[in-house]
Protein backbone atom coordinates (compact mmCIF):
# COMPACT_ATOMS: atom_id res chain seq x y z
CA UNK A 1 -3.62 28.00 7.66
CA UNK A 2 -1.92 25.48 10.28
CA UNK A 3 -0.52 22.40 8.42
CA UNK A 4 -2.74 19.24 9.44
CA UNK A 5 0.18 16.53 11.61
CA UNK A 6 0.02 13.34 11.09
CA UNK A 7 0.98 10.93 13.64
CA UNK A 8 3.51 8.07 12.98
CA UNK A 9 3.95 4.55 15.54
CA UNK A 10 7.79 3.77 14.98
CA UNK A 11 8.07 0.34 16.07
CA UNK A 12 11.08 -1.50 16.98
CA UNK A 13 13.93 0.37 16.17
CA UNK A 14 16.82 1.38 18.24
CA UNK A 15 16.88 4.43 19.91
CA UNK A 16 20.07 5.92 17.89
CA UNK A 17 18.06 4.96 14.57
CA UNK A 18 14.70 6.79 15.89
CA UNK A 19 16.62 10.01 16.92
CA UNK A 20 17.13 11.40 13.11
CA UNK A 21 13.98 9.92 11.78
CA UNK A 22 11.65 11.57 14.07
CA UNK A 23 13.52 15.18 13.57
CA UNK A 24 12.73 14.85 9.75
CA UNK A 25 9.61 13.45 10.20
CA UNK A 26 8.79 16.42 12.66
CA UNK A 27 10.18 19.51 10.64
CA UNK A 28 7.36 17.75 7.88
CA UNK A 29 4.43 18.09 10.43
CA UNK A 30 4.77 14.09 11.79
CA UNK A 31 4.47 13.62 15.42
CA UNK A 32 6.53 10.26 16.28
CA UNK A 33 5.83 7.80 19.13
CA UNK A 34 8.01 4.74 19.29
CA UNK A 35 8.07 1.57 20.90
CA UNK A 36 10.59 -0.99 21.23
CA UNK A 37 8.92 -4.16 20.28
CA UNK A 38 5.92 -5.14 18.01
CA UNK A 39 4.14 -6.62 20.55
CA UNK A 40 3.56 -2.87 22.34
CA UNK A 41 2.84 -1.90 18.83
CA UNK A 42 0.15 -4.43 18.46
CA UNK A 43 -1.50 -3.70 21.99
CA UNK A 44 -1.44 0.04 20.85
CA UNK A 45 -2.60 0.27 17.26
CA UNK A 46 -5.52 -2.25 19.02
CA UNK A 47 -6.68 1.02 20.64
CA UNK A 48 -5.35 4.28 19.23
CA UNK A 49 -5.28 5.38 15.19
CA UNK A 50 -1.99 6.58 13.53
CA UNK A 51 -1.75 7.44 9.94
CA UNK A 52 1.16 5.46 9.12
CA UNK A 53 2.98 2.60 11.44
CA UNK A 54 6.77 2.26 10.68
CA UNK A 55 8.25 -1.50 11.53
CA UNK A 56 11.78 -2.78 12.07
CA UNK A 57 12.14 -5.79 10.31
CA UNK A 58 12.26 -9.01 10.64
CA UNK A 59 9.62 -8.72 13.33
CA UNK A 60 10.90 -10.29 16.77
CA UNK A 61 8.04 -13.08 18.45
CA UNK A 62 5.76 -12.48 16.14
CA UNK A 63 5.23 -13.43 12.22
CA UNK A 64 4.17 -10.94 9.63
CA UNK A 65 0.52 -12.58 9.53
CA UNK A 66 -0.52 -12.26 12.84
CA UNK A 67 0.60 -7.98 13.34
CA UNK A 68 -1.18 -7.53 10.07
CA UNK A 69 -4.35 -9.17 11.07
CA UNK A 70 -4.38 -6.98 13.93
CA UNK A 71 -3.78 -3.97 11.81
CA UNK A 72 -6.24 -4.76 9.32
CA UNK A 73 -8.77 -6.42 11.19
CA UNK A 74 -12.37 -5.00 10.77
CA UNK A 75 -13.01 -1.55 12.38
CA UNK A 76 -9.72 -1.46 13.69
CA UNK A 77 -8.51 1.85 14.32
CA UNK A 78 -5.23 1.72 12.11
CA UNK A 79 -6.81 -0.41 9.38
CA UNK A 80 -6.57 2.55 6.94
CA UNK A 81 -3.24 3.25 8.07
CA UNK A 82 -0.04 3.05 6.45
CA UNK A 83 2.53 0.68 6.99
CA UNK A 84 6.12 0.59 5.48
CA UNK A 85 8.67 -1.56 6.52
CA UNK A 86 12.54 -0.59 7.60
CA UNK A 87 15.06 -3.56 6.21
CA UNK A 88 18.50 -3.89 6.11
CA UNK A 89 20.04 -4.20 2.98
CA UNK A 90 20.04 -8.20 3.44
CA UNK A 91 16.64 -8.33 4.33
CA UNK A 92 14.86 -6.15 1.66
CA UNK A 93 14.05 -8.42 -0.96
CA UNK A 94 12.54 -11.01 2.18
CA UNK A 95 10.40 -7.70 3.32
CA UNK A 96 9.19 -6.53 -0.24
CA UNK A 97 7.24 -10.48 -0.33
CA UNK A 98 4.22 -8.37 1.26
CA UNK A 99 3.70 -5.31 0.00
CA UNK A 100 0.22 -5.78 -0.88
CA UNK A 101 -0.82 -8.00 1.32
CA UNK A 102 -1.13 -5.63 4.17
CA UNK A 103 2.08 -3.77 3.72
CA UNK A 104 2.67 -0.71 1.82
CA UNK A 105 6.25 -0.30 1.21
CA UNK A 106 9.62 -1.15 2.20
CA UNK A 107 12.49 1.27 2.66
CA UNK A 108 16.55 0.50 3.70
CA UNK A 109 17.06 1.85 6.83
CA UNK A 110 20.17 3.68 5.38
CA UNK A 111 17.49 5.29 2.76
CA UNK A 112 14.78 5.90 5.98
CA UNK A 113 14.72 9.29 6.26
CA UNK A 114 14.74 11.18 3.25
CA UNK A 115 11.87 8.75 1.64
CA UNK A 116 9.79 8.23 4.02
CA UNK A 117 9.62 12.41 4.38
CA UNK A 118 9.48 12.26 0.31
CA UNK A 119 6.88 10.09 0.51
CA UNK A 120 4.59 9.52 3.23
CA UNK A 121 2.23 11.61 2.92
CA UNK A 122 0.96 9.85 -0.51
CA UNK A 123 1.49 6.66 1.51
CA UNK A 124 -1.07 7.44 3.74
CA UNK A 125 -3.68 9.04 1.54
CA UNK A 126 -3.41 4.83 -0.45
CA UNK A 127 -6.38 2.22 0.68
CA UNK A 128 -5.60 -0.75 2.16
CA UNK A 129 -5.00 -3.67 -0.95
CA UNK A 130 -6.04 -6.78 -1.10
CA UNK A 131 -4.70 -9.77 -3.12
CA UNK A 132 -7.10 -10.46 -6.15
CA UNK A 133 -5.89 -12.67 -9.01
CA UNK A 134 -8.28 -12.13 -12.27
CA UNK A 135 -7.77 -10.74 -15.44
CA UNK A 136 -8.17 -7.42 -16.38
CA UNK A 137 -8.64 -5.84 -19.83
CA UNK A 138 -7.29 -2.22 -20.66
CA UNK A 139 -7.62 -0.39 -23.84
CA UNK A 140 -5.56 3.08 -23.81
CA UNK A 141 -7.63 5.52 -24.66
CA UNK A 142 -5.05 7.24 -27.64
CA UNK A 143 -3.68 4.27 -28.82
CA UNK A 144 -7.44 2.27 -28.81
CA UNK A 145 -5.42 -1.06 -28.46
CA UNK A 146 -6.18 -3.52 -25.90
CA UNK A 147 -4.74 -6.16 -23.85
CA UNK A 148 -4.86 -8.52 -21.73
CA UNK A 149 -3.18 -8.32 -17.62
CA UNK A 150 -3.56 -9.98 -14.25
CA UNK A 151 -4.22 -8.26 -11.36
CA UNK A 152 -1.76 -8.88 -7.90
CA UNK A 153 -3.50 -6.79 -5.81
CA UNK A 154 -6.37 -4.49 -5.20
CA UNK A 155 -7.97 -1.37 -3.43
CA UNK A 156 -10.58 1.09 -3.82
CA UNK A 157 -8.34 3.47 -4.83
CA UNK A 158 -6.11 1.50 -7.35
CA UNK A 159 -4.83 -1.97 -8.55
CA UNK A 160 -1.37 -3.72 -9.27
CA UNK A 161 -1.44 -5.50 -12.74
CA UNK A 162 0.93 -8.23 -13.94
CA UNK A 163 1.57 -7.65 -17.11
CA UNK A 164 2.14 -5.17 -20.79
CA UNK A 165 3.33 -1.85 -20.16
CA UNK A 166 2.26 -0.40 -23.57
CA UNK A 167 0.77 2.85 -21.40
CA UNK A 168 2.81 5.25 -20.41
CA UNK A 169 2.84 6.60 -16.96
CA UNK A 170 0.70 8.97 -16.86
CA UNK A 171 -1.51 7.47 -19.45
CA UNK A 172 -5.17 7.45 -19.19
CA UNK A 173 -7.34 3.79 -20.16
CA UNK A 174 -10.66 1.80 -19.86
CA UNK A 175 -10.27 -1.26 -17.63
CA UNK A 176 -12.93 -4.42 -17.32
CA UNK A 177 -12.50 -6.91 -15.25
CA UNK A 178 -14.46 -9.45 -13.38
CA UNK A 179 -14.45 -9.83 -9.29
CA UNK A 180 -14.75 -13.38 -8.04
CA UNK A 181 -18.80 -14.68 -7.72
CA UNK A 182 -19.64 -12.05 -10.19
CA UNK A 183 -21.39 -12.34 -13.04
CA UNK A 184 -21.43 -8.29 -14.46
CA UNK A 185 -18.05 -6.86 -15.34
CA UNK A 186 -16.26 -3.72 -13.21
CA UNK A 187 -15.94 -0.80 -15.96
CA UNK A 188 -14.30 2.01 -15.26
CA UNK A 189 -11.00 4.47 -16.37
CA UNK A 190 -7.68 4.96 -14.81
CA UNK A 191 -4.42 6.25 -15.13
CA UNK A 192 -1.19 4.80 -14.83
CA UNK A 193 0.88 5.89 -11.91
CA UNK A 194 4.21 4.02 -12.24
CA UNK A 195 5.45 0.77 -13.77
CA UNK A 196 7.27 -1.71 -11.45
CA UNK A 197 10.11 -3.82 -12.72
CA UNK A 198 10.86 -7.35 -12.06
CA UNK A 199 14.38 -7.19 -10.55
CA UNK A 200 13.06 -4.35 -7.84
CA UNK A 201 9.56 -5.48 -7.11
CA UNK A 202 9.53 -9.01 -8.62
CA UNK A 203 6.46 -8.12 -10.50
CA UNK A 204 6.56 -6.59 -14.16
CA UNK A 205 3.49 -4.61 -14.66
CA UNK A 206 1.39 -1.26 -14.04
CA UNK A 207 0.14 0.31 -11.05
CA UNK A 208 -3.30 2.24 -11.74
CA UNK A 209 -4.97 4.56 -9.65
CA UNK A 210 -8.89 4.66 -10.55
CA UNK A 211 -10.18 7.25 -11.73
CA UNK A 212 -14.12 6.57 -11.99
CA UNK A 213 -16.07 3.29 -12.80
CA UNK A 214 -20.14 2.73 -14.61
CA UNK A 215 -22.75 2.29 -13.00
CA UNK A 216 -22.22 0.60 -9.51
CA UNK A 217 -19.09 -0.63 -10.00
CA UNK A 218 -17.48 1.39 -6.90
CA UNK A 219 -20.38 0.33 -4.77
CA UNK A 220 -19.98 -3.24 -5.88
CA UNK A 221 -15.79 -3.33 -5.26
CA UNK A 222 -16.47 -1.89 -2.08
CA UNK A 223 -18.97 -4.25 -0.90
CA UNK A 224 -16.18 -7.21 -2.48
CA UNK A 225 -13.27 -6.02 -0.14
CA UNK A 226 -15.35 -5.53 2.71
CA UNK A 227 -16.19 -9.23 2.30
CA UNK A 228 -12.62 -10.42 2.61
CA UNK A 229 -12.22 -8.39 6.00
């Protein structure tokens, strides 16, 4: 069976840089388009859908805000998309301030090619997260323990927590926490999918992918992160 291509927006990059990406990304089933400035990018992702959207940065003329609001905006045709960043070393830890709030990772350009062919793919399979700050309770489901952690950001597939990492990755748990305006808390299970560190992502904590919640509590998170738009 024919491997299913995904299409990739490079944006803003020089030529010499977009050369060697798009071979890799090609010989891994990516088509590439590129343009040279984020304000082509913006007119384009208004109309056509890529999987994932690859951006120089800084951004030239216009400010992180305003491409992601076009990106994410309601029904827009890229809002499911993913988008990574390309920084140079001095600029990383300025870039990594949103992941999560519309951005999905960040990569050194000198790193570019070999993880964003590593990694992509599970990039773009990742909802779009929102920021949410609540607390969240998780009891492992071996070690019956529980504790407290705040959430940084949320999707419908997964959430960011601030906080213990007394489950391993890999570990399965019961969460319960409560959504803003809500009275009933979201139950559900999930399993941890990698810890983040403070002196990489500035956040110490657990990243959980869901795994099933009671009830309506899908349904109900859904209807919450449709609300924030």
């Amino acid at each position: 069976m024919t491997e299913l291509q995904r299409s990739v927006l490079i944006v803003g990059t020089d030529p010499a840089s977009f050369q060697p990406l798009a071979t890799r990304l090609r010989r891994a089933s990516f088509i590439s388009d590129w343009v040279g400035s984020v304000g082509e990018a913006m007119d384009l992702i208004a109309l056509l859908p890529f999987d994932a959207i690859i951006v120089a940065y800084p951004l030239v003329d216009v400010t992180v805000k305003q491409f992601v609001g076009v990106v994410r905006r309601p029904n827009a045709p890229c809002r499911a998309s993913a988008v990574v960043f390309l920084a140079r070393d001095e600029h990383i830890e300025e870039a990594t301030r949103f992941v999560g709030e519309g951005v999905n990772a960040v990569f050194a350009f000198a790193d570019a090619a070999d993880l964003l062919v590593a990694r992509l793919r599970s990039l773009i399979d990742v909802a779009p997260r929102f920021p949410l700050r609540v607390m969240s309770r998780l009891r492992g489901r071996l070690a019956g323990t529980s504790t407290l952690c705040q959430t940084v950001n949320i999707s419908t597939s997964g959430m960011l927590l601030r906080g213990d990492q007394h489950v391993p990755v890999g570990g399965e748990l019961h969460f319960e926490l409560t959504l803003p305006g809500d009275t009933k808390p979201l139950r559900g299970t999930g399993t941890v999918v990698r810890h983040t560190f403070e002196r990489r992502e500035r956040i110490s904590g657990l990243g959980i992918r869901f795994a099933g919640f009671e009830d309506d509590g899908l349904a109900r998170l859904e209807s919450y992160l449709a609300s924030l738009g």
